[in-house]
N, C-alpha and C. Protein backbone atom coordinates (compact mmCIF):
# COMPACT_ATOMS: atom_id res chain seq x y z
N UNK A 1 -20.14 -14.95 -101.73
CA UNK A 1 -19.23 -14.51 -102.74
C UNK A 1 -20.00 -13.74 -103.80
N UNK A 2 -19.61 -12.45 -104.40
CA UNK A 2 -20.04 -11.94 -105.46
C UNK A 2 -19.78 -12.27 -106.35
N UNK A 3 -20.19 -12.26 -107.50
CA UNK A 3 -19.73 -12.47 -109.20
C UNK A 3 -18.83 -12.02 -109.08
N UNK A 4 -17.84 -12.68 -110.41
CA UNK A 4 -16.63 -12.38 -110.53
C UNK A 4 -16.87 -11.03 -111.60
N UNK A 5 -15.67 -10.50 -111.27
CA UNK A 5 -15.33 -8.77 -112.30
C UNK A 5 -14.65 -9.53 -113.34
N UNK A 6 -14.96 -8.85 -114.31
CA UNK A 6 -13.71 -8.79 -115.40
C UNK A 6 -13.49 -7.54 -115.40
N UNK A 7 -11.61 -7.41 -115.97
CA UNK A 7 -11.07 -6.21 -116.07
C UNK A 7 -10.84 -6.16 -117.14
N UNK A 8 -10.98 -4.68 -118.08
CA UNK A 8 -10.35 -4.85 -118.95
C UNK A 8 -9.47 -3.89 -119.27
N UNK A 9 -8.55 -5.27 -119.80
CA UNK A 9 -6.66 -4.91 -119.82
C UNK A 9 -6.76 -3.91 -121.64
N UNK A 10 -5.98 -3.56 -121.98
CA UNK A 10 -5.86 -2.85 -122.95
C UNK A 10 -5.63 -3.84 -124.45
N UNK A 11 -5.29 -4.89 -124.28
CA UNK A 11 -5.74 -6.03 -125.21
C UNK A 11 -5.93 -7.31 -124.07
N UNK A 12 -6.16 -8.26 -125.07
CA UNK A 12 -5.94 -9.96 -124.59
C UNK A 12 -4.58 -10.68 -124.34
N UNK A 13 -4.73 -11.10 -123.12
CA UNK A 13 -3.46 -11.77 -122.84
C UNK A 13 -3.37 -13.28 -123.41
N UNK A 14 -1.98 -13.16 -123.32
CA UNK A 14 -1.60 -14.41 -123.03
C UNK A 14 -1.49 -15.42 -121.92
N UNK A 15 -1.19 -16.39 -121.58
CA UNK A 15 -0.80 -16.89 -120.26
C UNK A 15 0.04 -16.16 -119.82
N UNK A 16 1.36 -16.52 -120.84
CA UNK A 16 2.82 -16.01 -120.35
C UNK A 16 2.09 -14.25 -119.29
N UNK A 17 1.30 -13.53 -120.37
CA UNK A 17 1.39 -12.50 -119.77
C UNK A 17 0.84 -12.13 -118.75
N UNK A 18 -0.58 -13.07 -118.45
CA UNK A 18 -1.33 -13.47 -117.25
C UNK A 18 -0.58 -13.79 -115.99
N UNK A 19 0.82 -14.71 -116.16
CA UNK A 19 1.33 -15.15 -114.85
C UNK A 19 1.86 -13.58 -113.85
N UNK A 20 2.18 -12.67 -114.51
CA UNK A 20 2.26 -11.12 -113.96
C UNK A 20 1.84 -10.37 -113.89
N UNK A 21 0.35 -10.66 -114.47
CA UNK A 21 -0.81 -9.47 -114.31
C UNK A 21 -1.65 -9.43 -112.62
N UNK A 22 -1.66 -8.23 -112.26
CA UNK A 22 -3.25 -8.14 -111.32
C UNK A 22 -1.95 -7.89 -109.97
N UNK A 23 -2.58 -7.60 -108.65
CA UNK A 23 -2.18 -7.40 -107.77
C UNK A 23 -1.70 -8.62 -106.76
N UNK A 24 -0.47 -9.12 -105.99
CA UNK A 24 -0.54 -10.06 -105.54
C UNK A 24 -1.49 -10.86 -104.36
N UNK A 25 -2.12 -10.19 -104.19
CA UNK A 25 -3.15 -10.63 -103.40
C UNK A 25 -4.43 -10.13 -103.80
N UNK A 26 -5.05 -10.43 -104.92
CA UNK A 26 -6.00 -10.53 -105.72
C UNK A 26 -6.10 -11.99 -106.34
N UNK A 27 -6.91 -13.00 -106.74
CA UNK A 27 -7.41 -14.07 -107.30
C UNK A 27 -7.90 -13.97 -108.84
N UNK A 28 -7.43 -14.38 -110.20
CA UNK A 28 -7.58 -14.15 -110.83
C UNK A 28 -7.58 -15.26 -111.70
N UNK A 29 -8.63 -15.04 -112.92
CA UNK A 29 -8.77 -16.49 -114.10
C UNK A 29 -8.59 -15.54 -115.41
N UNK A 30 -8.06 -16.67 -116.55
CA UNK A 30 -7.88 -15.41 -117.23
C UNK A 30 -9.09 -17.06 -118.16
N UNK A 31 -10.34 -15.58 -118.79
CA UNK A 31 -11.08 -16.49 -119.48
C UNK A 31 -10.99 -15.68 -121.11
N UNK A 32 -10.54 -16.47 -121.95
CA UNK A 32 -9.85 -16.53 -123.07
C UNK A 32 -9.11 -15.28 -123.44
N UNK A 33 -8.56 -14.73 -122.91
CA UNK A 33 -7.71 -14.02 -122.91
C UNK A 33 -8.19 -12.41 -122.05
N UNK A 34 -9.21 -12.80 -121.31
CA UNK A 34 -9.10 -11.30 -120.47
C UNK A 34 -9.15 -12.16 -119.02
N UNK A 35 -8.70 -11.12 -118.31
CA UNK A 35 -8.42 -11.52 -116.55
C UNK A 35 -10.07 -11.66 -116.11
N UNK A 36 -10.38 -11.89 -115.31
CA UNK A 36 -11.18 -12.17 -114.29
C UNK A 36 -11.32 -11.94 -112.94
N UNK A 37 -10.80 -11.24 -112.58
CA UNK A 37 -10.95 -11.40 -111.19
C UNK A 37 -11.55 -12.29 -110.33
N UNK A 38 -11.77 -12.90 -109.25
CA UNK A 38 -12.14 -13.65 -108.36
C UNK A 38 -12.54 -13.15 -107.21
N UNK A 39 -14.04 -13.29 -106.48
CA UNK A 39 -14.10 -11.63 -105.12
C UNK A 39 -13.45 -12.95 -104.05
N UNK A 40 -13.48 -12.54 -103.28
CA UNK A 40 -12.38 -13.27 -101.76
C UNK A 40 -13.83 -14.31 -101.73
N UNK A 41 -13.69 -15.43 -101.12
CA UNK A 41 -14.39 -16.27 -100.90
C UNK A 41 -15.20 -16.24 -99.51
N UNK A 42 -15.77 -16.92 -99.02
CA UNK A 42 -16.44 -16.35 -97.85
C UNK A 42 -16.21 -17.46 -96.99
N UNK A 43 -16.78 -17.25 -95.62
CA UNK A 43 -15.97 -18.19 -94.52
C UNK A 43 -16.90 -19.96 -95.22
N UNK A 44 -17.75 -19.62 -95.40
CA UNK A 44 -18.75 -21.15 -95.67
C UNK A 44 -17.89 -21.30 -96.80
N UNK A 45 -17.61 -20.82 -97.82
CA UNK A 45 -16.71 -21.46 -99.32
C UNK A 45 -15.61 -21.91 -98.15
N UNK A 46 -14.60 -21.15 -97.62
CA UNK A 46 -13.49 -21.79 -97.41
C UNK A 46 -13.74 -22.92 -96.28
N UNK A 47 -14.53 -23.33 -95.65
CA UNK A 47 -15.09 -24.01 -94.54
C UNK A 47 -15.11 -25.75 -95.59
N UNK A 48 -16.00 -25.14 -96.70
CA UNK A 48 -16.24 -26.23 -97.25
C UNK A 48 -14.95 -27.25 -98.67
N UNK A 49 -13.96 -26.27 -98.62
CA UNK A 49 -12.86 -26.51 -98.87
C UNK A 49 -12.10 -27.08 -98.16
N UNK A 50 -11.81 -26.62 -97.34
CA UNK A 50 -11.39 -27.01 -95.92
C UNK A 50 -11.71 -28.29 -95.83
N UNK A 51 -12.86 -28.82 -95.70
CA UNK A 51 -13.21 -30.28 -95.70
C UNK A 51 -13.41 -31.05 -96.42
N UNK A 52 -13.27 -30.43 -98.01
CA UNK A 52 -13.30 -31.14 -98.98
C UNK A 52 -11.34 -31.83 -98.88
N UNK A 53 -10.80 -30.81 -99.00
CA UNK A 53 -9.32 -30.89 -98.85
C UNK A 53 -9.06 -32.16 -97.95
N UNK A 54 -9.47 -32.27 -96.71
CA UNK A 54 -9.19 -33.08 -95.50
C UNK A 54 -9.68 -34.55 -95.86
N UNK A 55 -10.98 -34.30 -96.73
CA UNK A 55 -11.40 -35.73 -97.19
C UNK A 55 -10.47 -36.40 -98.27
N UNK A 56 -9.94 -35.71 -98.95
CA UNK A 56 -9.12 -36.16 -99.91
C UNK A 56 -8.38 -36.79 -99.70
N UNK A 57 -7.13 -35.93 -98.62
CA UNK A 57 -5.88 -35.92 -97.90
C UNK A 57 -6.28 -37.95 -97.45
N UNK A 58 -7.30 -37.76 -96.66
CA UNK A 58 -7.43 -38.73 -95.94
C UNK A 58 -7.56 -40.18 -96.30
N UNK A 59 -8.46 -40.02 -97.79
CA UNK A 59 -8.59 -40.71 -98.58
C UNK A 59 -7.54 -41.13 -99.33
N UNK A 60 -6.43 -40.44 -99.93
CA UNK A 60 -5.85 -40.96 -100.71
C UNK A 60 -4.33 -41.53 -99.87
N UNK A 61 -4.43 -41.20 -98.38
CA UNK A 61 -3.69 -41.58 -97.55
C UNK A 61 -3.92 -42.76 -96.85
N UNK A 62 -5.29 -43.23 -96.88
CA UNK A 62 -5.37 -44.23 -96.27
C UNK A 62 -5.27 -45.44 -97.58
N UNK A 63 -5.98 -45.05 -98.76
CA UNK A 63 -5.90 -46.14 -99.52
C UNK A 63 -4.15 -46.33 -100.43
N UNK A 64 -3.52 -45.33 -99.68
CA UNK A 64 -1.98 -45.39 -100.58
C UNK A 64 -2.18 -44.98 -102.01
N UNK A 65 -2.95 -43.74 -102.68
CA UNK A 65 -3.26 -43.74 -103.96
C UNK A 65 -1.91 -42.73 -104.14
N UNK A 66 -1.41 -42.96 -105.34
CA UNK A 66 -0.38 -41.61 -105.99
C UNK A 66 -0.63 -40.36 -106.20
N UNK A 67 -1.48 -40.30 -105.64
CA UNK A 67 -2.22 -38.34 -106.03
C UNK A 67 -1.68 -37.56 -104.98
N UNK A 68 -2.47 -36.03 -105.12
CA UNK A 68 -2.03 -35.32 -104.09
C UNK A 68 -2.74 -34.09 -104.25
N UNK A 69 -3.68 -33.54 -103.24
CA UNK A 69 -4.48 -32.25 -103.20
C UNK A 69 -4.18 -30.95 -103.31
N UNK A 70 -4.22 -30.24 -104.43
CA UNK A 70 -3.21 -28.88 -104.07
C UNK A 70 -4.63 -27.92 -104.89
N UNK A 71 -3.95 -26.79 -104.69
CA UNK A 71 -4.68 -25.83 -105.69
C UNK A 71 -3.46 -24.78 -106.71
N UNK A 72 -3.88 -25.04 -107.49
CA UNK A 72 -3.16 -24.75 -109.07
C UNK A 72 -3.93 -23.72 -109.91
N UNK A 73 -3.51 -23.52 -111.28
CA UNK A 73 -4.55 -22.89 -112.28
C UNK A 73 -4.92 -24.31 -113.16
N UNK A 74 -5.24 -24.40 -113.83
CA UNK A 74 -5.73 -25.75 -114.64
C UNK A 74 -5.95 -24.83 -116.26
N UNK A 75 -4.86 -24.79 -117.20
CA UNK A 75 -5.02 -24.62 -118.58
C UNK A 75 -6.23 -25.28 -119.34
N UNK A 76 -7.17 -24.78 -119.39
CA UNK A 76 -8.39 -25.80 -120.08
C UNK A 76 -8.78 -25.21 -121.60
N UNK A 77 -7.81 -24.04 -121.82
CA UNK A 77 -7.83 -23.46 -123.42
C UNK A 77 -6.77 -22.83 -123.53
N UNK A 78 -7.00 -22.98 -124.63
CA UNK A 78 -5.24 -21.88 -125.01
C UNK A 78 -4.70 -20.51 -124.14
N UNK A 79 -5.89 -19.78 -124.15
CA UNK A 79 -5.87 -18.82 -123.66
C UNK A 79 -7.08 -18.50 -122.26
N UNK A 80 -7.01 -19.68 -121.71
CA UNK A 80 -7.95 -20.00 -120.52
C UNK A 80 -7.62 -20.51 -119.21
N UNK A 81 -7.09 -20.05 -118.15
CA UNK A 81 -6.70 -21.01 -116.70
C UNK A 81 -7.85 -20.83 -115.53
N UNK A 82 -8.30 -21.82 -115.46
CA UNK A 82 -8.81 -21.38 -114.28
C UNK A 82 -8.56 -22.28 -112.95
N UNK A 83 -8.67 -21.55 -112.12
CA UNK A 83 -8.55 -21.92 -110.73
C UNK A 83 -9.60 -22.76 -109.82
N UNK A 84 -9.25 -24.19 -110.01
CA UNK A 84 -10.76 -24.45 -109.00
C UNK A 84 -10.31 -24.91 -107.33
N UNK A 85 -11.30 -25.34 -107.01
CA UNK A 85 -11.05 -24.80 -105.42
C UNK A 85 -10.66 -26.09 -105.03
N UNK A 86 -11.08 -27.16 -105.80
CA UNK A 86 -9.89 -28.42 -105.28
C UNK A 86 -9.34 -28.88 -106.34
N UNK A 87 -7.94 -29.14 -105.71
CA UNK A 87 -7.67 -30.20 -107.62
C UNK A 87 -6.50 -31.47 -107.23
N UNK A 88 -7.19 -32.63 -107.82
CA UNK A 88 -6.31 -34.00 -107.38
C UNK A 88 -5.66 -34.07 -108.43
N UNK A 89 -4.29 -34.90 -108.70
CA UNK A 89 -3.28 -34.49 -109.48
C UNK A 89 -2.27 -35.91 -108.83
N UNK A 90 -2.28 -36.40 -110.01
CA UNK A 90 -0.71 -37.31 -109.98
C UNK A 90 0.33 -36.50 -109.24
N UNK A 91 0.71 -37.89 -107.86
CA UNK A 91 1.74 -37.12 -107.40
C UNK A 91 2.96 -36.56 -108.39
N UNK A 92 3.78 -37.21 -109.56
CA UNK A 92 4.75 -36.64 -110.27
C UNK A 92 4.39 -35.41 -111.11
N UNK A 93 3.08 -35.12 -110.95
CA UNK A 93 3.48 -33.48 -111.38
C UNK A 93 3.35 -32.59 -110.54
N UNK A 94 3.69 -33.15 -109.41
CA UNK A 94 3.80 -32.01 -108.00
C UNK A 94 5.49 -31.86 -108.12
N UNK A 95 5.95 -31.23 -107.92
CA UNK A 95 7.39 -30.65 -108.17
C UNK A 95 7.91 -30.77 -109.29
N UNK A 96 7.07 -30.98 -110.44
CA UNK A 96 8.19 -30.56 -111.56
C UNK A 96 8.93 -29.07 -112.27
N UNK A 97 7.81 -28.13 -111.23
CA UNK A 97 8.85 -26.94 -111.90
C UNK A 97 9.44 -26.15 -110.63
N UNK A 98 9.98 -25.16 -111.15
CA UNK A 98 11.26 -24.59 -110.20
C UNK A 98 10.33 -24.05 -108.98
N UNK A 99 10.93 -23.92 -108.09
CA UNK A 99 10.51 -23.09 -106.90
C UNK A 99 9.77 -21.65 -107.46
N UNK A 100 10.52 -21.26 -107.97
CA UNK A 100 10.10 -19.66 -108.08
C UNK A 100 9.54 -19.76 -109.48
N UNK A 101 9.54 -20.07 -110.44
CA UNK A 101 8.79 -20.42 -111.46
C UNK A 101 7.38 -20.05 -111.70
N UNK A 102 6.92 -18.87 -111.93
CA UNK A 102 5.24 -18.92 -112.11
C UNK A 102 4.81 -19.87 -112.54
N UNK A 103 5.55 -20.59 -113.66
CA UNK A 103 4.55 -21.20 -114.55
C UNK A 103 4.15 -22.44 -113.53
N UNK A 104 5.09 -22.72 -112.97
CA UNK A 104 5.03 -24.26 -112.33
C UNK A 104 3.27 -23.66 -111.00
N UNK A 105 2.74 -23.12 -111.15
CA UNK A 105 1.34 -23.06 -110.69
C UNK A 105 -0.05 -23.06 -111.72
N UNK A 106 0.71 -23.52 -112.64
CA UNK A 106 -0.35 -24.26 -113.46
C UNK A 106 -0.39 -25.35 -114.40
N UNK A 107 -1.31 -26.26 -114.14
CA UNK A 107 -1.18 -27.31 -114.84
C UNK A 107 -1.67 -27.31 -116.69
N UNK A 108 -0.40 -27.33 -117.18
CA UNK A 108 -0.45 -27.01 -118.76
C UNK A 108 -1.11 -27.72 -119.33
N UNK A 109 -1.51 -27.53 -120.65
CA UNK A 109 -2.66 -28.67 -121.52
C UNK A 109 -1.62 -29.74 -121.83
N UNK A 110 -0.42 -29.55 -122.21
CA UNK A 110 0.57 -30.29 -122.17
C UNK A 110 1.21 -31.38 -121.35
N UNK A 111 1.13 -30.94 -120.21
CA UNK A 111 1.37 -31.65 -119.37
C UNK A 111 0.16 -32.94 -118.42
N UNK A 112 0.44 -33.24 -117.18
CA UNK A 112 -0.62 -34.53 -116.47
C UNK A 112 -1.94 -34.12 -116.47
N UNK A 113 -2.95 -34.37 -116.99
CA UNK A 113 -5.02 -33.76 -116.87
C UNK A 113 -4.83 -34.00 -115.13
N UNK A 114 -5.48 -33.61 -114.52
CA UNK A 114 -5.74 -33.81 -113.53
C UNK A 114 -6.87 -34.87 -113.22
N UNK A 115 -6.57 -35.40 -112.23
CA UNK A 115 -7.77 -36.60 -112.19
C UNK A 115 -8.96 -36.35 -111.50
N UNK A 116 -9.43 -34.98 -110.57
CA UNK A 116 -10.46 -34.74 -109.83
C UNK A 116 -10.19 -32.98 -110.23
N UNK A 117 -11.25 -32.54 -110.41
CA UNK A 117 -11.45 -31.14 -110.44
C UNK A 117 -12.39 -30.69 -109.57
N UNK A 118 -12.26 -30.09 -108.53
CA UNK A 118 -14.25 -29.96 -107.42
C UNK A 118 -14.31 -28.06 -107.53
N UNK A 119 -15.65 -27.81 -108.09
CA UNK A 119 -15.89 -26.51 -107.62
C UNK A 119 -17.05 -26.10 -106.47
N UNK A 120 -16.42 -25.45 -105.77
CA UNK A 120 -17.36 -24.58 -104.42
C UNK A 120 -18.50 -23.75 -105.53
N UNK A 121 -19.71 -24.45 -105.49
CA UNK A 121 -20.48 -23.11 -106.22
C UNK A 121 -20.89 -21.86 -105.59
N UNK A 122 -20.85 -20.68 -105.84
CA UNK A 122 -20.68 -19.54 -105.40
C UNK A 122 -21.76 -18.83 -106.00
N UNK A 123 -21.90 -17.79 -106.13
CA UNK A 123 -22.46 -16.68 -106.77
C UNK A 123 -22.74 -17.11 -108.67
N UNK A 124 -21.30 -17.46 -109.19
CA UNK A 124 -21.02 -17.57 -110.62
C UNK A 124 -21.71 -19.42 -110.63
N UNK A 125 -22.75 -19.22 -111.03
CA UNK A 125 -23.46 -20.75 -110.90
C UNK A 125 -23.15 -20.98 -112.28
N UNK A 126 -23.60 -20.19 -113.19
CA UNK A 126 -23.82 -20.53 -114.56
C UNK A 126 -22.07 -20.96 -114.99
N UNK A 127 -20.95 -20.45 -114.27
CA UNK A 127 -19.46 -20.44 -114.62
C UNK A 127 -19.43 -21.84 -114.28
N UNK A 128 -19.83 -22.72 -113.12
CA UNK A 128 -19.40 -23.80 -112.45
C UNK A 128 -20.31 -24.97 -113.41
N UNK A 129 -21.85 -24.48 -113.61
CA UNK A 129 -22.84 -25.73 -114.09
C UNK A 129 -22.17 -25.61 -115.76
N UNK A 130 -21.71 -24.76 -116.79
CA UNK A 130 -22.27 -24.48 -117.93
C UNK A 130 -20.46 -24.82 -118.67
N UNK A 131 -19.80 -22.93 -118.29
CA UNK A 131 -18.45 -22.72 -119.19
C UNK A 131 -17.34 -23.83 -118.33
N UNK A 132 -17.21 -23.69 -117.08
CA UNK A 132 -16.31 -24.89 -116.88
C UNK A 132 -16.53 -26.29 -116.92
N UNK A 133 -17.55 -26.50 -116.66
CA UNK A 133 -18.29 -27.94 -117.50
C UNK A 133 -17.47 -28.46 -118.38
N UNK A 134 -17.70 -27.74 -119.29
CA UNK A 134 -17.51 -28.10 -121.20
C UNK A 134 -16.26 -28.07 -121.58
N UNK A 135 -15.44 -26.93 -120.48
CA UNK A 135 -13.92 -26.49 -120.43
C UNK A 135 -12.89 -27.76 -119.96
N UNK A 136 -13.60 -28.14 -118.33
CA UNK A 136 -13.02 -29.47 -118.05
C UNK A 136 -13.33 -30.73 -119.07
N UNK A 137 -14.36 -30.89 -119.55
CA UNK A 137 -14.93 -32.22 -120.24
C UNK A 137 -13.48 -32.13 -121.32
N UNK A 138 -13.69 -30.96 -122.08
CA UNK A 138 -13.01 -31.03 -123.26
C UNK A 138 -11.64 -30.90 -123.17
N UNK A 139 -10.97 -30.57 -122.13
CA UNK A 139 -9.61 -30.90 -120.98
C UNK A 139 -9.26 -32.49 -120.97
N UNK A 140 -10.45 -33.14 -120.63
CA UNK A 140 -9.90 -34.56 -120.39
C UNK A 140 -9.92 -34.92 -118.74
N UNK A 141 -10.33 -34.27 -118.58
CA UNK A 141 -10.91 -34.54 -116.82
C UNK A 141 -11.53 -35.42 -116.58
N UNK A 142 -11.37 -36.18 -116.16
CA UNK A 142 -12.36 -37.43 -115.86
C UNK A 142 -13.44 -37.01 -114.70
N UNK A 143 -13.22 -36.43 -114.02
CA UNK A 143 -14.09 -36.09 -112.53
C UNK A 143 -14.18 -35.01 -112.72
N UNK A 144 -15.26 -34.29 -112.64
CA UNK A 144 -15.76 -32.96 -112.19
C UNK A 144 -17.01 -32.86 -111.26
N UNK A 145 -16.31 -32.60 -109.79
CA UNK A 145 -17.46 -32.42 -109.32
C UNK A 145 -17.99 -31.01 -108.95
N UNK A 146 -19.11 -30.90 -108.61
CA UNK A 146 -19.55 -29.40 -108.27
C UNK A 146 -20.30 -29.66 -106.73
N UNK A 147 -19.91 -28.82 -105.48
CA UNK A 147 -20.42 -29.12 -104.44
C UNK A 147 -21.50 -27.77 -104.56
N UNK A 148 -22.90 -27.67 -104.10
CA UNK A 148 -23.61 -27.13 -104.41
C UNK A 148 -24.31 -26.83 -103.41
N UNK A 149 -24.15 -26.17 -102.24
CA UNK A 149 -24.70 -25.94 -100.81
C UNK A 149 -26.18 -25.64 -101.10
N UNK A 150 -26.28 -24.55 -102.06
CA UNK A 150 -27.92 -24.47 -102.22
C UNK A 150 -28.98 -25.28 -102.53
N UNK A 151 -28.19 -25.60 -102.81
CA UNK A 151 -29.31 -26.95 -103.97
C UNK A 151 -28.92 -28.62 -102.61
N UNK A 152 -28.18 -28.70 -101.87
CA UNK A 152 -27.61 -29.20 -100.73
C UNK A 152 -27.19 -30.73 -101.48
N UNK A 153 -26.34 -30.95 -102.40
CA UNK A 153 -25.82 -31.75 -103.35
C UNK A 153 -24.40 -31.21 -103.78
């Protein structure tokens, strides 16, 4: 995976204005109010998602826990969502918003913290060890993990 791009939009967004920015098949974070782009992930990131996902699934199925594995945006500042590559989540805030609803693809500061956050480290090391660190901590995340192929941890 390459570093992520930033674009820059002609001012700073908002969320609201973030949920309709960028192309639909483009990946995007908006970090305090400018977009981000995201480059496509590579077969080893999604490989290792893939099995992060399956461990979860499995886990929280065999022990009967209330959660549930999805991928979302995660509000971690006012003007901050980002996307991590796994995210565990009280099952009751899985369907609370409308079908078609942008917003309902991200979990608001307002609304349930999520209880597991995992990032695939990629290219953006310093994004995963440093700014989302401090972003989740100060979120209220209890779990943050970082899977780290290079470092093999």
């Amino acid at each position: 995976m390459s570093a992520p791009v930033a674009l820059a939009p002609p001012r700073r967004l908002t969320i609201e204005e973030f949920l309709t920015y960028g192309e639909p098949d483009r990946r995007y974070e908006l970090v305090r109010g400018v977009p981000v782009e995201m480059p496509p992930p590579t077969i080893f990131h999604q490989v290792m998602i893939a099995a992060l996902v399956y461990l979860f699934h499995r886990t929280i199925a065999e022990r009967g826990l209330p959660y549930e594995v999805i991928v979302l945006g995660v509000q971690t500042e006012e003007a901050t969502v980002r996307i991590p590559d796994v995210l565990v989540v009280d099952r009751a805030v899985v369907g609370t918003g409308a079908k078609d609803d942008p917003r309902s693809g991200i979990v608001w500061l307002a609304s349930a913290t999520p209880v597991v956050v995992v990032e695939v480290v990629s290219t953006n090391r310093r994004d995963d060890y440093v700014d989302k660190l401090a972003e989740y901590a100060r979120r209220g995340i209890g779990e943050y993990v970082i899977v780290d192929a290079k470092k093999e941890r």
